[in-house]
C-alpha atoms as a PDB file:
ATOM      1  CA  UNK A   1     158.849 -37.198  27.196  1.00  0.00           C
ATOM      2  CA  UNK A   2     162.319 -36.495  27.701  1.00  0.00           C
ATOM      3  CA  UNK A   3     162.482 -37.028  31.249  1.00  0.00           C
ATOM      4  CA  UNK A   4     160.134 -40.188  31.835  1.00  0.00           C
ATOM      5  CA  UNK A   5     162.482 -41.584  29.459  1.00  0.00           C
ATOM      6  CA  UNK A   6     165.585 -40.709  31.694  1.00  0.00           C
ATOM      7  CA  UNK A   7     162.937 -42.010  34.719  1.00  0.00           C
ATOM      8  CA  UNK A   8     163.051 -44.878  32.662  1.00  0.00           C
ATOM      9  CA  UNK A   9     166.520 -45.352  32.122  1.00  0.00           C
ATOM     10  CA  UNK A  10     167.393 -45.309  35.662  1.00  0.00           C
ATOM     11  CA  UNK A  11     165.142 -47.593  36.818  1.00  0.00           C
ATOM     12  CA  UNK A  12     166.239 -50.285  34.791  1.00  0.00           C
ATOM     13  CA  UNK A  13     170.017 -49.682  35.550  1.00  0.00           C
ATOM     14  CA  UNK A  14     168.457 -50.231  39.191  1.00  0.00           C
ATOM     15  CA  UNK A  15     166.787 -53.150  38.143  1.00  0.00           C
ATOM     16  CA  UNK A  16     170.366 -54.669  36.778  1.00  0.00           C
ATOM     17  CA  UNK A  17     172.025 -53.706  39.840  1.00  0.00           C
ATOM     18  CA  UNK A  18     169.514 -56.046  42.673  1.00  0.00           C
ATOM     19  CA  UNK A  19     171.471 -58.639  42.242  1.00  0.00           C
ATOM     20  CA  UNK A  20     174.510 -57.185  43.318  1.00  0.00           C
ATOM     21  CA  UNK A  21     173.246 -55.157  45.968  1.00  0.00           C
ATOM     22  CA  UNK A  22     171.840 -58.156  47.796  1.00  0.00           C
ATOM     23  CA  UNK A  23     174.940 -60.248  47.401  1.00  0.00           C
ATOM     24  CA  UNK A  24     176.973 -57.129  48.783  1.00  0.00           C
ATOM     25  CA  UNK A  25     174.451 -56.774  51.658  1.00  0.00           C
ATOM     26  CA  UNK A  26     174.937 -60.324  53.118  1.00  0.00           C
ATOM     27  CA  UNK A  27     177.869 -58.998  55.158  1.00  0.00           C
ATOM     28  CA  UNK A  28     181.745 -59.392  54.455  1.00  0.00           C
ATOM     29  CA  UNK A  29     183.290 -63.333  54.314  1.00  0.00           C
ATOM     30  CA  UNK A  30     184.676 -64.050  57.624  1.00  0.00           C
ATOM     31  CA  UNK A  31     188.457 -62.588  58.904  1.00  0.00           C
ATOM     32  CA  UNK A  32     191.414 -64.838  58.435  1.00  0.00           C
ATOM     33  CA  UNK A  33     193.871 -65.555  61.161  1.00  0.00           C
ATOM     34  CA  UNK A  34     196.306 -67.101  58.180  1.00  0.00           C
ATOM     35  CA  UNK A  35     199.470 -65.005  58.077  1.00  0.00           C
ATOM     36  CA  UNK A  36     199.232 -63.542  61.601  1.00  0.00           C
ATOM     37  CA  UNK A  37     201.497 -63.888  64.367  1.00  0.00           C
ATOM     38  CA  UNK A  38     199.651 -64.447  67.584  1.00  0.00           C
ATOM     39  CA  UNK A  39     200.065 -62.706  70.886  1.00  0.00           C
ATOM     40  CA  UNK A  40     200.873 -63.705  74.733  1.00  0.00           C
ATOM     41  CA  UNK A  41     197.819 -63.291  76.469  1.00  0.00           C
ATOM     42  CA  UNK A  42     199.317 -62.200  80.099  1.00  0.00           C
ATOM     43  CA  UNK A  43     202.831 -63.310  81.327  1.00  0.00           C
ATOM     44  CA  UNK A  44     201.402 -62.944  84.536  1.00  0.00           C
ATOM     45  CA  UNK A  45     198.840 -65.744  84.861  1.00  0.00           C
ATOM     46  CA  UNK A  46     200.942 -67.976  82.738  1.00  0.00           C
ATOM     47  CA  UNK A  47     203.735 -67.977  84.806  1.00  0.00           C
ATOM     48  CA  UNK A  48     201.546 -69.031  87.601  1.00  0.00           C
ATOM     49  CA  UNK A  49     200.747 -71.480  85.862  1.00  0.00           C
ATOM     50  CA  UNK A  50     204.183 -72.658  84.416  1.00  0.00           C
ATOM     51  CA  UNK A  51     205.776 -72.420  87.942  1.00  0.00           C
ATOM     52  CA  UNK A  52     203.088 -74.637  89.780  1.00  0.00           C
ATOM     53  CA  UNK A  53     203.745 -77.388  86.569  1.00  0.00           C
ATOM     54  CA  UNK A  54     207.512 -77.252  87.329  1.00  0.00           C
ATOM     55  CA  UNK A  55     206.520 -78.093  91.205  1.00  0.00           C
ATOM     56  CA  UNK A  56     204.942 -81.193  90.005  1.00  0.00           C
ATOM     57  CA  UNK A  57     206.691 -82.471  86.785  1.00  0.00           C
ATOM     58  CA  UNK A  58     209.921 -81.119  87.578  1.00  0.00           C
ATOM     59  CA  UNK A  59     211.832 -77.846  85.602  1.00  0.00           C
ATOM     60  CA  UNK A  60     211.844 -77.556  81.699  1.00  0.00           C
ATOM     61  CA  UNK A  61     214.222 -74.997  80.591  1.00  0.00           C
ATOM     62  CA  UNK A  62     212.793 -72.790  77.298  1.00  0.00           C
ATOM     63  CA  UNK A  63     211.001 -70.364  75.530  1.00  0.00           C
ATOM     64  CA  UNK A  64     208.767 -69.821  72.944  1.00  0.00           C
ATOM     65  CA  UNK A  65     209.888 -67.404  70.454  1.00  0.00           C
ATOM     66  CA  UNK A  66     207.400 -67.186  68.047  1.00  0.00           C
ATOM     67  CA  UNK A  67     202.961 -68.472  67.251  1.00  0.00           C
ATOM     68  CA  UNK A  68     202.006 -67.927  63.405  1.00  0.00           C
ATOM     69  CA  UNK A  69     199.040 -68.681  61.502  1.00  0.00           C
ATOM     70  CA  UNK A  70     200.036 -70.567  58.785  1.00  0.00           C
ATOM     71  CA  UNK A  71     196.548 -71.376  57.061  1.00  0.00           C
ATOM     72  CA  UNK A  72     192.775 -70.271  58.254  1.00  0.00           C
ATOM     73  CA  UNK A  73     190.428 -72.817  56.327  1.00  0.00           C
ATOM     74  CA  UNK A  74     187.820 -71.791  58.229  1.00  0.00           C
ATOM     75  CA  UNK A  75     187.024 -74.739  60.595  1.00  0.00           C
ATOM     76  CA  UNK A  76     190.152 -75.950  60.485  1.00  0.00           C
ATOM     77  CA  UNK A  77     193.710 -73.788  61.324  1.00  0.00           C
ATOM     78  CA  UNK A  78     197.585 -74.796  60.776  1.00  0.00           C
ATOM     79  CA  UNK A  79     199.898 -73.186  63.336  1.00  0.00           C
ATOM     80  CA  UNK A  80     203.592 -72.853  63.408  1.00  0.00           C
ATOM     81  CA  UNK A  81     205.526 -72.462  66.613  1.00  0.00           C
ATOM     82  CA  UNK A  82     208.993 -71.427  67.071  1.00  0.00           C
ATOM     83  CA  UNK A  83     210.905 -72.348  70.487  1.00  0.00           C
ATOM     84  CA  UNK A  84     214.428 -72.486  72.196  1.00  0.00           C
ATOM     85  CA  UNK A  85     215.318 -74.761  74.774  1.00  0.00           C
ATOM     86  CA  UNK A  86     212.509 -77.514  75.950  1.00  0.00           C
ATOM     87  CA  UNK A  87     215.194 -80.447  74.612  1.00  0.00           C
ATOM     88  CA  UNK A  88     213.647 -83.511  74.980  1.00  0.00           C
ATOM     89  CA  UNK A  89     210.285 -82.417  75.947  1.00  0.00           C
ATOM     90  CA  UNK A  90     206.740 -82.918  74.096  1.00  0.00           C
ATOM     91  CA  UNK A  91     205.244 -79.634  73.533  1.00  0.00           C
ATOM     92  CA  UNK A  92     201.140 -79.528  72.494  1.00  0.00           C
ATOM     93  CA  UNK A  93     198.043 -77.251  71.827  1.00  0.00           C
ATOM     94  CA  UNK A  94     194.677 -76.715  72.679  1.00  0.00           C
ATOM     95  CA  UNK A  95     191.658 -73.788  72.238  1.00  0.00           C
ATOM     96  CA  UNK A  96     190.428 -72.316  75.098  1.00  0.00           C
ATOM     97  CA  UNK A  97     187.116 -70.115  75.275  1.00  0.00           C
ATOM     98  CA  UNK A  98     186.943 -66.558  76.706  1.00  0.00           C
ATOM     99  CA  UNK A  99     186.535 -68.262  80.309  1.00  0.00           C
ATOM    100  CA  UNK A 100     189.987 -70.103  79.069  1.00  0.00           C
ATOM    101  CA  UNK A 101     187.955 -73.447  79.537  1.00  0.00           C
ATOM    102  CA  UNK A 102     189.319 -75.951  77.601  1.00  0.00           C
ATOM    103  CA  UNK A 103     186.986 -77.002  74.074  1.00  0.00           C
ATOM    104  CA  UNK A 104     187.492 -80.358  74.092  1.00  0.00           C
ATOM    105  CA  UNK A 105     185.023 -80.063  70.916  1.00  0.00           C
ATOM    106  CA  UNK A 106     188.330 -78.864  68.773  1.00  0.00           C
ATOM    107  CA  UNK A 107     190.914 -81.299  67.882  1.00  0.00           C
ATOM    108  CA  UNK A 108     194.244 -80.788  68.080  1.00  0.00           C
ATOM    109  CA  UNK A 109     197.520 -82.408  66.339  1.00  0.00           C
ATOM    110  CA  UNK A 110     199.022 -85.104  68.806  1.00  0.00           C
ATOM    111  CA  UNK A 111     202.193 -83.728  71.111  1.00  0.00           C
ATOM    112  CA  UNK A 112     205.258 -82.951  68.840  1.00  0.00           C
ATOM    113  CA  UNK A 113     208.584 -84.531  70.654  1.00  0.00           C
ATOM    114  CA  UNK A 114     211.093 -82.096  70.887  1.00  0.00           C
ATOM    115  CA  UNK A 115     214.526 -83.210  70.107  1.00  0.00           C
ATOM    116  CA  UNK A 116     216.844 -80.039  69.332  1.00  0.00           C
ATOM    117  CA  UNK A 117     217.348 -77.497  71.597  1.00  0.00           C
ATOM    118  CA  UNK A 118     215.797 -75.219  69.721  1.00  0.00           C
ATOM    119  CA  UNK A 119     213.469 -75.367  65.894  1.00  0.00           C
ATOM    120  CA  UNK A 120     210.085 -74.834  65.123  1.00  0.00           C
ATOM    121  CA  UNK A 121     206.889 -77.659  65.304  1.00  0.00           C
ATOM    122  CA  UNK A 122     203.225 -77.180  64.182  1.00  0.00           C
ATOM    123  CA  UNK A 123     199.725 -77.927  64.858  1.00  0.00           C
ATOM    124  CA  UNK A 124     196.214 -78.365  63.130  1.00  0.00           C
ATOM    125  CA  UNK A 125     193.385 -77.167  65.118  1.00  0.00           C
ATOM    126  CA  UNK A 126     190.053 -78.475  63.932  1.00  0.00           C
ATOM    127  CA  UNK A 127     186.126 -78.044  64.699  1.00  0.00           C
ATOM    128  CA  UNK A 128     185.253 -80.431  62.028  1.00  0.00           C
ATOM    129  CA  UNK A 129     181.110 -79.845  62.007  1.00  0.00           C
ATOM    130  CA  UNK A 130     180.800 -80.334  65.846  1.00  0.00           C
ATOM    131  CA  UNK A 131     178.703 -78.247  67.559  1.00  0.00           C
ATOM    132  CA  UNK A 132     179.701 -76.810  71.173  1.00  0.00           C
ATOM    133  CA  UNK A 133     177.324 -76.736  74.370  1.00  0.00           C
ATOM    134  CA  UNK A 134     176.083 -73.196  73.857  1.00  0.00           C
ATOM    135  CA  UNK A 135     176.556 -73.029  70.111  1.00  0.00           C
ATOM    136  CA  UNK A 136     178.877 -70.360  70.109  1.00  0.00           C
ATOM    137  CA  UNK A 137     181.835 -71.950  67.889  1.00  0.00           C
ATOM    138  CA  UNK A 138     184.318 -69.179  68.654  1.00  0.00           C
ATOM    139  CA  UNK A 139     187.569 -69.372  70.395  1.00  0.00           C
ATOM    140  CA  UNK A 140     189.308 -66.895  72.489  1.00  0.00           C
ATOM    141  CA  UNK A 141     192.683 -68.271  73.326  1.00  0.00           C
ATOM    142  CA  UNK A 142     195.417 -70.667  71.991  1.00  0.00           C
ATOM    143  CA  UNK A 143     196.921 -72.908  75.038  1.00  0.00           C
ATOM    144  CA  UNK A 144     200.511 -74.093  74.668  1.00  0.00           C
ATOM    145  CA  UNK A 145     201.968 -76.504  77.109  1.00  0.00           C
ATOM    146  CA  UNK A 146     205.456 -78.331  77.210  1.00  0.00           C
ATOM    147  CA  UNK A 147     205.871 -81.102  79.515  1.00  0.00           C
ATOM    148  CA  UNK A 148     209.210 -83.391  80.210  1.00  0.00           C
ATOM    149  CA  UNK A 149     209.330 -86.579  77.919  1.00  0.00           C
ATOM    150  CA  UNK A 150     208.784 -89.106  81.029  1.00  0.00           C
ATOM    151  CA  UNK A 151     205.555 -86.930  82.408  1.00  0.00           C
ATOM    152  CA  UNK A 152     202.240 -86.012  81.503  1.00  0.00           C
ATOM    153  CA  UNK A 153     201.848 -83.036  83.544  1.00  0.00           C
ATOM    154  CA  UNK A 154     202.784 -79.834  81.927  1.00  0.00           C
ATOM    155  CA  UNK A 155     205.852 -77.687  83.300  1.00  0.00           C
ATOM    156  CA  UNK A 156     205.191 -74.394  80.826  1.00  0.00           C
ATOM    157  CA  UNK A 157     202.303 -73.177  79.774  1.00  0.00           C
ATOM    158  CA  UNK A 158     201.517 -70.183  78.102  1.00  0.00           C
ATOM    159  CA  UNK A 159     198.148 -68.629  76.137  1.00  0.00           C
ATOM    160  CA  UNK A 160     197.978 -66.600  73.052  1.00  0.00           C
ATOM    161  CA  UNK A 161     195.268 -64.418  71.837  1.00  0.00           C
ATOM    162  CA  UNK A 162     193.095 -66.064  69.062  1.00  0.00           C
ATOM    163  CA  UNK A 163     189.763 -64.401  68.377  1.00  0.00           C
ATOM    164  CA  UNK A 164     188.368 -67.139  65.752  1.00  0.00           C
ATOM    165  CA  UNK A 165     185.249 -67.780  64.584  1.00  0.00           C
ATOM    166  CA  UNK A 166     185.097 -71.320  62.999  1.00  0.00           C
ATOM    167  CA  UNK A 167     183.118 -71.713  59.967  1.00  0.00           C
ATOM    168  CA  UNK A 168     179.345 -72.423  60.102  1.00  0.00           C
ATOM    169  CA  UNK A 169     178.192 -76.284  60.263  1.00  0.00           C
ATOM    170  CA  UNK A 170     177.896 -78.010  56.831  1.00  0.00           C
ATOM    171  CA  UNK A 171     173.673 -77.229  56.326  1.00  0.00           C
ATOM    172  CA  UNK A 172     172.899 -74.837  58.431  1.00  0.00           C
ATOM    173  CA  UNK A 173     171.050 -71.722  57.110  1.00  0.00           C
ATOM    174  CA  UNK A 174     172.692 -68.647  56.280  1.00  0.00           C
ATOM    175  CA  UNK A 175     170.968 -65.203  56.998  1.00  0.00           C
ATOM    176  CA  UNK A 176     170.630 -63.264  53.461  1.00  0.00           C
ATOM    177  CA  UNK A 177     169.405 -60.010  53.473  1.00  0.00           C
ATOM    178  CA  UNK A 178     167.983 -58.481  50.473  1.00  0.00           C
ATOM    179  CA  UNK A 179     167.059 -55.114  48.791  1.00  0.00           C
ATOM    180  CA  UNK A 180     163.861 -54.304  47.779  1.00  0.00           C
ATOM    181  CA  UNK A 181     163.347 -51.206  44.982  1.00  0.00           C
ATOM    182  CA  UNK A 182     160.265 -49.739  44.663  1.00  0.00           C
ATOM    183  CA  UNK A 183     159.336 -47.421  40.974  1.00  0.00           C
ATOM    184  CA  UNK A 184     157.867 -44.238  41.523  1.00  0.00           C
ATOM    185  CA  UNK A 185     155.516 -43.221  38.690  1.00  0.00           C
ATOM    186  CA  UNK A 186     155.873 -40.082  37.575  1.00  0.00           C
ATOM    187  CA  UNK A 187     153.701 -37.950  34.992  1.00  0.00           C
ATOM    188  CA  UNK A 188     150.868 -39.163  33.811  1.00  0.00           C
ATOM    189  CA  UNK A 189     151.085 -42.599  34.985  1.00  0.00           C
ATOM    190  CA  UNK A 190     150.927 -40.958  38.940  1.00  0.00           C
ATOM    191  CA  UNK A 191     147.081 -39.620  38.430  1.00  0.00           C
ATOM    192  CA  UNK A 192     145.963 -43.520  37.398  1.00  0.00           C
ATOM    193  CA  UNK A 193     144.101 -45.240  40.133  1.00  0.00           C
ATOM    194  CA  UNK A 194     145.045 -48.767  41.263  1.00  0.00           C
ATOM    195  CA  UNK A 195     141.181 -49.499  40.061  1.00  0.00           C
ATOM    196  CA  UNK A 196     140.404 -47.643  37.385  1.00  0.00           C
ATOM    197  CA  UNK A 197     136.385 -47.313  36.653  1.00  0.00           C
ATOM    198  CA  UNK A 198     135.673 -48.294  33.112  1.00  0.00           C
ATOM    199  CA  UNK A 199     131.530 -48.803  32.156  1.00  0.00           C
ATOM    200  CA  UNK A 200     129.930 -52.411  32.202  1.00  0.00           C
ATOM    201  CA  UNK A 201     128.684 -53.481  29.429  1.00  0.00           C
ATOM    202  CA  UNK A 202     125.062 -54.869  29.618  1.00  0.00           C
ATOM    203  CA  UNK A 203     124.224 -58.193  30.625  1.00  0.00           C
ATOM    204  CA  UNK A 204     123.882 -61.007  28.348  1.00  0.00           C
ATOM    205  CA  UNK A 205     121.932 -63.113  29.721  1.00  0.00           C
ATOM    206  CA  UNK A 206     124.209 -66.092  29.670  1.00  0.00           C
ATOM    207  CA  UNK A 207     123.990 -67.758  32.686  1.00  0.00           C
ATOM    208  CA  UNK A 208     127.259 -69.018  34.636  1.00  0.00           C
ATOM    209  CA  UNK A 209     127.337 -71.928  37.204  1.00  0.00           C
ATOM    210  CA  UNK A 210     128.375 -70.160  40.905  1.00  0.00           C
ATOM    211  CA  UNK A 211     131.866 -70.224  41.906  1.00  0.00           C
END
């Protein structure tokens, strides 16, 4: 008696705990970008890239210092960028995929002018509920470009890493996986049959319309 009621005991502090476990076993929320400071992707291609812009719109002198993160609301980002030189240039952003293809799907903050010769701008990055062509709504890169203030061709570009995952589409269905527990019986409650045999008693003779 003493240990079916321990058997019993546990099982219904399993019981109280389903909840939980399923909750825990639909996976961790998404990562946050908010906070982070992003990285160049390769000097390299960039400066291909910056160089063939200066050909065509002419040279714009600067750097950028610094990309942060400033808020991850899942479908929708703030970034802060810091920068020297670039005065009197307009300086914008875009999201690129892992083929750094441009996702016109993601809106981006207009071009910021800018006037000093050095300071700091941002931008708001946002998927809104649009869905890509593929349906993967994940970015790979963040594109920054500064171009003179009398042209619309860029003269610097440069890409950061940004692994995001935007949030999921307002109504779509979330995956949920759940935990099942089984009870074991255990003394004499293991030797009963799922159909126990119990004897008839004898007919009536009351007779009952067919199913």
């Amino acid at each position: 008696m003493r240990w079916r009621s321990i058997h019993t005991g546990l099982l219904l502090c399993l019981a109280a705990l389903l909840p939980a476990a399923s909750a825990r076993s639909a996976g961790p929320p998404p990562s946050t970008l908010e906070g982070h400071d992003l990285e160049v992707a390769d000097e390299l291609g960039t400066g291909v890239e910056s160089a063939l812009g200066s050909l065509l719109s002419g040279q714009m002198a600067g750097e950028i210092t610094r990309v942060t993160v400033n808020a991850d609301e899942g479908s929708r980002i703030t970034v802060r960028v810091s920068y020297s030189g670039f005065e009197g240039g307009r300086m914008w952003a875009e999201a690129l995929n892992s083929n750094r293809k441009l996702q016109s799907w993601i809106t981006a903050s207009t071009p910021q002018s800018l006037g000093a010769s050095s300071g700091e701008v941002e931008f708001v990055l946002d998927a809104g509920d649009r869905a890509p062509e593929g349906g993967s709504r994940a970015s790979s890169f963040l594109r920054l470009s500064v171009a003179r203030g009398d042209r619309s061709v860029a003269s610097f570009r440069r890409n950061y890493r940004m692994a995001k995952t935007w949030g999921a589409i307002a109504g779509e269905p979330t995956a949920l996986m759940t935990t099942t527990i089984m009870p074991k019986p255990i003394g004499t409650t293991a030797t009963l049959t799922e159909a126990p045999s119990y004897p008839l008693p004898p007919r009536s003779g009351v007779a009952t319309a067919p199913a």
